[in-house]
C-alpha atoms as a PDB file:
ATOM      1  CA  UNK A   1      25.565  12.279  -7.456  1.00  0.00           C
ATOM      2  CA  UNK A   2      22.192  10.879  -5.711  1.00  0.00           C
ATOM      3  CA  UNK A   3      19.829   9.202  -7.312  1.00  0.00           C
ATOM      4  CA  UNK A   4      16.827   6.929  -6.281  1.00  0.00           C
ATOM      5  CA  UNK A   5      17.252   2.925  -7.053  1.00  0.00           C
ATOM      6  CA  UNK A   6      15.268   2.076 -10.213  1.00  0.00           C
ATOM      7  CA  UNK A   7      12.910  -0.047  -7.690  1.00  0.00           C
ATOM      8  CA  UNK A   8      11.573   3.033  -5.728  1.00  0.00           C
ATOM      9  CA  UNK A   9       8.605   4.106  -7.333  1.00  0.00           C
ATOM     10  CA  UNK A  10       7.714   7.734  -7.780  1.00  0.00           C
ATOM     11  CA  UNK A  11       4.201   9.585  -7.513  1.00  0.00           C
ATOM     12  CA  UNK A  12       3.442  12.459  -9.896  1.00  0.00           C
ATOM     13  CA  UNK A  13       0.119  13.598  -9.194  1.00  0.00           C
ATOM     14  CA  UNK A  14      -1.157  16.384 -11.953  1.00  0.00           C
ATOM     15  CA  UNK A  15      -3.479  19.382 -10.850  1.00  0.00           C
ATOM     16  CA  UNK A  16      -6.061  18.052 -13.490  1.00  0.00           C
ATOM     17  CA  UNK A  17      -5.580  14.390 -12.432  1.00  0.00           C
ATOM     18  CA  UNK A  18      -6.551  15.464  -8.601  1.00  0.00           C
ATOM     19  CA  UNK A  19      -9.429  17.267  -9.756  1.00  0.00           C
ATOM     20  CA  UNK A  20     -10.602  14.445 -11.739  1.00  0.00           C
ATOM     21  CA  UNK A  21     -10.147  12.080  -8.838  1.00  0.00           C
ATOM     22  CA  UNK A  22     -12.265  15.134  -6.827  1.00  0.00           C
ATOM     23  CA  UNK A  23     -14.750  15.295  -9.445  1.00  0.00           C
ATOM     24  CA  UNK A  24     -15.633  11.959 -10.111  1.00  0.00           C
ATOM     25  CA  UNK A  25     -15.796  10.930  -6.196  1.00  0.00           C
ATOM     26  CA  UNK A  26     -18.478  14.602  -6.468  1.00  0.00           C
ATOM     27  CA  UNK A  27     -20.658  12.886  -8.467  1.00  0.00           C
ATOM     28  CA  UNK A  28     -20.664  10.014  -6.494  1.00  0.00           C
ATOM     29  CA  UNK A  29     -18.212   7.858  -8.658  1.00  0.00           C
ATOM     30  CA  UNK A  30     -17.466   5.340  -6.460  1.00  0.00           C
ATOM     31  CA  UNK A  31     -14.771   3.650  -8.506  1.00  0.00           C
ATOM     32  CA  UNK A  32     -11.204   4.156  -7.050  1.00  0.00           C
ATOM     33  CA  UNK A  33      -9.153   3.577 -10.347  1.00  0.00           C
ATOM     34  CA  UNK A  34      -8.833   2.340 -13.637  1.00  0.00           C
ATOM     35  CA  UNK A  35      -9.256  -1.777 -11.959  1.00  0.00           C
ATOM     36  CA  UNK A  36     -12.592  -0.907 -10.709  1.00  0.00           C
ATOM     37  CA  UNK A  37     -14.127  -3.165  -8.328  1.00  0.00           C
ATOM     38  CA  UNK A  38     -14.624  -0.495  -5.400  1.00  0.00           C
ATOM     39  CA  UNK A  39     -13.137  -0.357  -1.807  1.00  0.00           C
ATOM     40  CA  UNK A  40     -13.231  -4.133  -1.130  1.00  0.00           C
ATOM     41  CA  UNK A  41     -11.265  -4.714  -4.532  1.00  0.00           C
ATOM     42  CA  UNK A  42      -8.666  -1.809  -3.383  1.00  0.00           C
ATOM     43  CA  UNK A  43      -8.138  -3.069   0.165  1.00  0.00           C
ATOM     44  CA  UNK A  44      -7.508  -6.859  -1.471  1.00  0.00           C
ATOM     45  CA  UNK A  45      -4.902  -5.498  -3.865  1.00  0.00           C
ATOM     46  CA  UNK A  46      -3.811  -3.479  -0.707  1.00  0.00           C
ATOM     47  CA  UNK A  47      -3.034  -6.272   1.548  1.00  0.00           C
ATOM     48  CA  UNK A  48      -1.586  -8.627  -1.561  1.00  0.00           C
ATOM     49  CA  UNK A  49       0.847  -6.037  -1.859  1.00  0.00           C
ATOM     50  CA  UNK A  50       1.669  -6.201   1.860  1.00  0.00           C
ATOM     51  CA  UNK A  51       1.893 -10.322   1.840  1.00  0.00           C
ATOM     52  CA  UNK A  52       4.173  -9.710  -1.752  1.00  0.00           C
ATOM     53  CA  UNK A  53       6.403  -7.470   0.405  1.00  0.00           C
ATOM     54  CA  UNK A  54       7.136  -9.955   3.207  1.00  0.00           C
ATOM     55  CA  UNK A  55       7.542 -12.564   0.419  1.00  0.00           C
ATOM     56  CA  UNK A  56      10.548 -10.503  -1.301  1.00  0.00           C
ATOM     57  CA  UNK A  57      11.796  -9.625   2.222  1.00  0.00           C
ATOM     58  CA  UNK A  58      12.082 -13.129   3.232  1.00  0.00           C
ATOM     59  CA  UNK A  59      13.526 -14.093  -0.159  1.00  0.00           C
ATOM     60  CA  UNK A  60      16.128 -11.433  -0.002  1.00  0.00           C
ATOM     61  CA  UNK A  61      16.962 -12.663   3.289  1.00  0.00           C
ATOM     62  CA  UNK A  62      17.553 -16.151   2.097  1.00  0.00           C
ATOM     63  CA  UNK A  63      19.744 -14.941  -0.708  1.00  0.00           C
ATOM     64  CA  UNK A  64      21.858 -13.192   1.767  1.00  0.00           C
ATOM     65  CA  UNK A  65      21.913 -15.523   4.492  1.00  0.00           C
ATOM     66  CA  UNK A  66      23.657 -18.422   1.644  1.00  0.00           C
ATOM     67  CA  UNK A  67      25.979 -15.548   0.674  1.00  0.00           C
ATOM     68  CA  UNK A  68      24.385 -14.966  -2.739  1.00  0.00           C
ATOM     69  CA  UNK A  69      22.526 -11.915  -1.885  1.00  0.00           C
ATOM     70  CA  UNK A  70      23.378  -7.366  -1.700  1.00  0.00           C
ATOM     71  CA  UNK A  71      22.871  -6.374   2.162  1.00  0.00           C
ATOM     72  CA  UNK A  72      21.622  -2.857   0.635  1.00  0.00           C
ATOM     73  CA  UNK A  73      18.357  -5.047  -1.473  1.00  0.00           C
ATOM     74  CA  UNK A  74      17.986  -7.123   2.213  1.00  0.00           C
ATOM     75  CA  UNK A  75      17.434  -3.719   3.907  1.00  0.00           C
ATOM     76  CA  UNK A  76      15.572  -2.212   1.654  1.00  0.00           C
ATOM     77  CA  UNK A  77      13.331  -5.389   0.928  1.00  0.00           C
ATOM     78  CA  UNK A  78      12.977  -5.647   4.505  1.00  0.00           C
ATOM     79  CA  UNK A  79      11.897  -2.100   5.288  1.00  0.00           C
ATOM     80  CA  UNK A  80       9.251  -1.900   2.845  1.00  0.00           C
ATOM     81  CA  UNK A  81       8.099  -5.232   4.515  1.00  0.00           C
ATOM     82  CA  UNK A  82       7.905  -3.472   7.570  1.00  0.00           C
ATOM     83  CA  UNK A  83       6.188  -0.128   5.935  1.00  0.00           C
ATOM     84  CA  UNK A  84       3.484  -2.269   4.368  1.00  0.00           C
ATOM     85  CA  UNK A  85       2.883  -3.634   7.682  1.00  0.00           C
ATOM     86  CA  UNK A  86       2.626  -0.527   9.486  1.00  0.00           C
ATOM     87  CA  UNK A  87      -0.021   0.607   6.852  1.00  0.00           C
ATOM     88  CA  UNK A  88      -2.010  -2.078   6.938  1.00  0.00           C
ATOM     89  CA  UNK A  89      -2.307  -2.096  10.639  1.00  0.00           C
ATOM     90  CA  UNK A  90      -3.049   1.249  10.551  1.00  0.00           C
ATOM     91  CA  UNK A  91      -6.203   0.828   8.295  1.00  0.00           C
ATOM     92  CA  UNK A  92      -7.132  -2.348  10.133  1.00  0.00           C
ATOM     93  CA  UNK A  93      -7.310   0.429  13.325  1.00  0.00           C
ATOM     94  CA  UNK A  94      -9.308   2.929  10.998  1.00  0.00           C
ATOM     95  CA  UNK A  95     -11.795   0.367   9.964  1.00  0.00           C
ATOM     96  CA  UNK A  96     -12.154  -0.878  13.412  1.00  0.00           C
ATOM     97  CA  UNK A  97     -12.906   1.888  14.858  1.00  0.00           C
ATOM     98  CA  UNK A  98     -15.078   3.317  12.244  1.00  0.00           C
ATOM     99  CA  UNK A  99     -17.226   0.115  12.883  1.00  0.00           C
ATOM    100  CA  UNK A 100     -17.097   0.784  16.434  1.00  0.00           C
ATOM    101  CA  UNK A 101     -18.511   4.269  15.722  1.00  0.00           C
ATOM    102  CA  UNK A 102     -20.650   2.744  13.464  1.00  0.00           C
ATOM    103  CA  UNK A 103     -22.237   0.476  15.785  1.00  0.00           C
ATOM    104  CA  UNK A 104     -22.788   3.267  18.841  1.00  0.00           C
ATOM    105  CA  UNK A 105     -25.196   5.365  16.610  1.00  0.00           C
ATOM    106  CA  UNK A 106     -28.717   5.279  17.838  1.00  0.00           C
ATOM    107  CA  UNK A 107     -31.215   4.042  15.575  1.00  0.00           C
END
């Protein structure tokens, strides 16, 4: 029998939710969820998330290292560490080079 941990979240997205989302950005809705405060508000949560991620990873770590901790939770604390990384590398590149673009526009 395979299940998923209890810790691994899942993502249902409904037909009507995603047209919503559509509708609302349509109309020029600039709000990205029910916490409001735009893109910069988003990206802060973003990268908390990240810096709460290496937090648990190193804590995990710790409990294992003193013989207290599961080598399963260090791997898994440890790879979403590393996935939250990743992502927020990869939308440090994006926004980067979108100011880059940005910036070679003639006026």
């Amino acid at each position: 029998m395979s299940t998923l941990p209890p810790s691994i979240p899942t993502i249902v997205v409904r037909p009507s939710d995603a047209a919503a989302a559509y509708g609302k950005v349509g109309r020029g809705g600039l709000e990205t969820d029910a916490g409001g405060g735009g893109f910069g508000a988003v990206l802060q949560r973003a990268i908390q998330g990240a810096v709460d991620a290496g937090h648990a990873a190193d804590e995990k770590s710790m409990q294992a290292i003193t013989g207290g901790g599961n080598l399963t939770d260090v791997v898994t604390a440890v790879s979403r560490a590393e996935l939250a990384l990743q992502s927020a590398t990869a939308i440090r590149d994006r926004v980067v080079q979108a100011y880059q673009d940005i910036m070679k526009m003639p006026i």
